[in-house]
C-alpha atoms as a PDB file:
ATOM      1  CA  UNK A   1      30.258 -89.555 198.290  1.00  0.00           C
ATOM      2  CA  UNK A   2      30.975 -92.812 199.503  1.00  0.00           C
ATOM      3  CA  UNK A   3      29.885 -96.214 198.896  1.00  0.00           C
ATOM      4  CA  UNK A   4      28.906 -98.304 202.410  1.00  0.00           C
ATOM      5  CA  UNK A   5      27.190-101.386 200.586  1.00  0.00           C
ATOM      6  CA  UNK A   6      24.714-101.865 197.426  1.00  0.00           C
ATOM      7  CA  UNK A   7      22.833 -98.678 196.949  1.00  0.00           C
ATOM      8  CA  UNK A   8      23.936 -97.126 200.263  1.00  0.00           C
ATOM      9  CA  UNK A   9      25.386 -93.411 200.082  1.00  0.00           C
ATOM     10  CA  UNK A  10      26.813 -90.669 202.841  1.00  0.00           C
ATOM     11  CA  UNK A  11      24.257 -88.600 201.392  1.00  0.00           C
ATOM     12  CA  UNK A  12      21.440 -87.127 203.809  1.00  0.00           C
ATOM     13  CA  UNK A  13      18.621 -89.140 201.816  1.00  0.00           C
ATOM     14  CA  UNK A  14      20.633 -92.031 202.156  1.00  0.00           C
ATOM     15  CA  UNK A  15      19.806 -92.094 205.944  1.00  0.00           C
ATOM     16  CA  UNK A  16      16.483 -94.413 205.920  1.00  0.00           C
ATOM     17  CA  UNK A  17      18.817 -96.621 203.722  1.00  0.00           C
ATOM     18  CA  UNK A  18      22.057 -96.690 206.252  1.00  0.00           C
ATOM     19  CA  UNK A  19      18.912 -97.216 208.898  1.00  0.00           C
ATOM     20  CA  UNK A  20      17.163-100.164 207.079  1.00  0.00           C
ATOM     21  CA  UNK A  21      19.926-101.911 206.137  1.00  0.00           C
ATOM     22  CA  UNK A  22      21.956-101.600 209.424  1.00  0.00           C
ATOM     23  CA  UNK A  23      18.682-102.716 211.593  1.00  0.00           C
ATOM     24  CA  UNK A  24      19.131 -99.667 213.789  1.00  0.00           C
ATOM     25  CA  UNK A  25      16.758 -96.387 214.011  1.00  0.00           C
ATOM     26  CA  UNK A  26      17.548 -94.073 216.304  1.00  0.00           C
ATOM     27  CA  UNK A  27      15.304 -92.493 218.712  1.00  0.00           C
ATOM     28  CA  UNK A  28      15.430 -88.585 217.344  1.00  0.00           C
ATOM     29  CA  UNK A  29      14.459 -89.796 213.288  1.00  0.00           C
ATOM     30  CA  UNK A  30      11.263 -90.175 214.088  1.00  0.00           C
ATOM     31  CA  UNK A  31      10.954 -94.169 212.724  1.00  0.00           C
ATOM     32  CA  UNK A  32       9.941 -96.945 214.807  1.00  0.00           C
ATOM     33  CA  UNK A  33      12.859 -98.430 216.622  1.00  0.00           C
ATOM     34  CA  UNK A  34      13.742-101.748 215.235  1.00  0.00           C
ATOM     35  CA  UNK A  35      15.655-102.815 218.646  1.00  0.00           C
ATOM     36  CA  UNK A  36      14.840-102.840 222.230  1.00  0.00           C
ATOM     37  CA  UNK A  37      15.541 -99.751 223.752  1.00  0.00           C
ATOM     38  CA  UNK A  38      15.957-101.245 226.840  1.00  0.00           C
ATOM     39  CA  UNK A  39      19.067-104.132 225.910  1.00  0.00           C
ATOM     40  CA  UNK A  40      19.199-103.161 221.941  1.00  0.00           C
ATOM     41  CA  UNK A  41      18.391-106.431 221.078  1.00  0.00           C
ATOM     42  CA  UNK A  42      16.928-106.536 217.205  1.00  0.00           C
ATOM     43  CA  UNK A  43      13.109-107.026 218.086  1.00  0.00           C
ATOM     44  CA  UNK A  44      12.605-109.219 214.647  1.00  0.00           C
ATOM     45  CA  UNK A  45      15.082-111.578 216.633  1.00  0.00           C
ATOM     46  CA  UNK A  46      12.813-111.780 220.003  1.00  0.00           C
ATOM     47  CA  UNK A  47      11.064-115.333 219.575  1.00  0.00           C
ATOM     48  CA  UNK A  48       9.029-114.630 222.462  1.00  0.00           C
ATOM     49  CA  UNK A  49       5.088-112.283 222.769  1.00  0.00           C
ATOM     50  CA  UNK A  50       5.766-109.326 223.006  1.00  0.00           C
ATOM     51  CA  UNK A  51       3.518-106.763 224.768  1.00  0.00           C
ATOM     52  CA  UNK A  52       5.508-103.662 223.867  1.00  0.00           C
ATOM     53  CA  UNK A  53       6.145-102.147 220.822  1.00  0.00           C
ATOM     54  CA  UNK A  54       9.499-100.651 222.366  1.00  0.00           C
ATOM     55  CA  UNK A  55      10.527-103.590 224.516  1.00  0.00           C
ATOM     56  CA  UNK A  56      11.209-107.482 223.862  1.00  0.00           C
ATOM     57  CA  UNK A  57       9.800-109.475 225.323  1.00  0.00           C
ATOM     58  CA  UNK A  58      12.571-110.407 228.200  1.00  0.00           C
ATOM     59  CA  UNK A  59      12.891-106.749 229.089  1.00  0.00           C
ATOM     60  CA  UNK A  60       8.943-105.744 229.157  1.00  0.00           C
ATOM     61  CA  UNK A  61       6.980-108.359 231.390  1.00  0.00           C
ATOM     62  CA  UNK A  62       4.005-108.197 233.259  1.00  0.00           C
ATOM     63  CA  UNK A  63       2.994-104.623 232.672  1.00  0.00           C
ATOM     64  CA  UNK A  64       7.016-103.153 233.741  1.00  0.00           C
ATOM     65  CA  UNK A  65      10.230-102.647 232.792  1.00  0.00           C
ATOM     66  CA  UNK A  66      12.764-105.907 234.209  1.00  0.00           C
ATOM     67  CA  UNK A  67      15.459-103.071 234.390  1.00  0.00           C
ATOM     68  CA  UNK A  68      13.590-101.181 236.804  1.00  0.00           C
ATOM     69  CA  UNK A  69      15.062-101.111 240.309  1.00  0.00           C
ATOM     70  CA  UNK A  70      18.652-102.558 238.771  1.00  0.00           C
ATOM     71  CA  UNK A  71      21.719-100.685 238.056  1.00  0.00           C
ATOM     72  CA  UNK A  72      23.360-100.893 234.778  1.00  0.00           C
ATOM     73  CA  UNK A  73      25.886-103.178 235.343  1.00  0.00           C
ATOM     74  CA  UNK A  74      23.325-105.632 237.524  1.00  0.00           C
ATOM     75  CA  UNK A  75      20.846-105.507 234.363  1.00  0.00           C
ATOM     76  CA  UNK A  76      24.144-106.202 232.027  1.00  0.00           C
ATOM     77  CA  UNK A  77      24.972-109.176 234.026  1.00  0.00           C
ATOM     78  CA  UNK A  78      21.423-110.441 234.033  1.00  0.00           C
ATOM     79  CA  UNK A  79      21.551-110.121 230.280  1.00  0.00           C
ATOM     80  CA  UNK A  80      24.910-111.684 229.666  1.00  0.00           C
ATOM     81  CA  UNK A  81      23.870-114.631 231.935  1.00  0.00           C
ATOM     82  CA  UNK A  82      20.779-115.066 229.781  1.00  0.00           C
ATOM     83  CA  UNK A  83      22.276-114.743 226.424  1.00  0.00           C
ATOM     84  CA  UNK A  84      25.032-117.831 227.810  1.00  0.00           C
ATOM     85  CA  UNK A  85      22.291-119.901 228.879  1.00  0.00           C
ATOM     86  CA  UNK A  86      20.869-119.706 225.709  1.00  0.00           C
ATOM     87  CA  UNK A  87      23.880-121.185 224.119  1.00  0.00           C
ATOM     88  CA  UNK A  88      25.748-117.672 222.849  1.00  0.00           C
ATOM     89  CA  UNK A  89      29.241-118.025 222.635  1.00  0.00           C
ATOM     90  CA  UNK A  90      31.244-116.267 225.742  1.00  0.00           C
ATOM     91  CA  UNK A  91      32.382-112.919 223.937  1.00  0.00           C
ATOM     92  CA  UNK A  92      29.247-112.216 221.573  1.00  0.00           C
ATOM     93  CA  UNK A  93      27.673-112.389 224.719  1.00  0.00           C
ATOM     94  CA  UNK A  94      29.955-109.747 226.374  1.00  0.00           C
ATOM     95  CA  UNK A  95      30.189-107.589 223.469  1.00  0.00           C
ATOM     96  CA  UNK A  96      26.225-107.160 223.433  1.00  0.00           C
ATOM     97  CA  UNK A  97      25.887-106.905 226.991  1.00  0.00           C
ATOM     98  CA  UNK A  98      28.422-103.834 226.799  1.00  0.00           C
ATOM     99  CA  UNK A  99      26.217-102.705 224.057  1.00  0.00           C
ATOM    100  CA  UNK A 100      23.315-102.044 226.625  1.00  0.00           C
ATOM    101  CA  UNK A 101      24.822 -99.170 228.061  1.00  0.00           C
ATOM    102  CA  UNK A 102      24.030 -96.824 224.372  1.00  0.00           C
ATOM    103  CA  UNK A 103      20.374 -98.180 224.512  1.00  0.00           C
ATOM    104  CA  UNK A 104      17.730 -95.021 224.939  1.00  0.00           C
ATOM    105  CA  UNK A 105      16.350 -96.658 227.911  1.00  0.00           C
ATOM    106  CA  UNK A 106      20.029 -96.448 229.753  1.00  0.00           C
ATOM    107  CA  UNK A 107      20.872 -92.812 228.099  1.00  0.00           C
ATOM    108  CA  UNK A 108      18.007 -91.797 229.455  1.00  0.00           C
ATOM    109  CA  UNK A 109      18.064 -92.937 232.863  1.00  0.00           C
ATOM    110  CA  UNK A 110      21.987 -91.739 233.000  1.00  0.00           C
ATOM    111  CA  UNK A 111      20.607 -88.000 232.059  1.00  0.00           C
ATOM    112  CA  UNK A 112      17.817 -88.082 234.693  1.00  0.00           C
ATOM    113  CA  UNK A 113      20.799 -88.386 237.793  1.00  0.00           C
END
């Protein structure tokens, strides 16, 4: 058994701990998801109303999906152009926009083809 952080085990009931304290919950555990599943951005980090309890706020406006219509890499570059706009540094920016291709929303849409 191995120790990750304070009170955080390998073992299988240590899973809603590795979840909780890592801010991700996947989509199969059945527990809320804790980050967009469209761009994975942590939802308790979205500043603006959000309408969806899946989506932020910049992804879900208006009743639809932003990524809808837009390929992967169009939607990355959309989100990497945002996140610099806002001030991010240059390769936190990159490193989360390649992160959007492992969010549910993307998985998902890759299966469908």
């Amino acid at each position: 058994m191995a120790k990750l952080a304070e009170n955080i085990t390998t073992e299988p009931e240590a899973e809603p701990k590795l979840a909780e304290a890592t801010g991700f919950v996947g989509k199969n555990d059945g527990m809320v998801s804790t980050n967009c599943e469209c761009c994975m951005m942590p939802l308790t980090k979205d500043t603006g109303q959000r309408t969806s309890e899946q989506y932020c706020s910049f992804c879900y406006q208006n009743g639809r999906l932003n990524a809808e219509g837009a390929s992967l890499q169009e939607f990355q570059r959309r989100c990497f152009d945002g996140m610099r706009g806002r001030g991010m540094n240059f390769l936190i920016a990159w490193f989360f926009s390649f992160l959007i291709r492992f969010a549910p929303y993307w998985k998902a849409r890759k299966a469908r083809k």
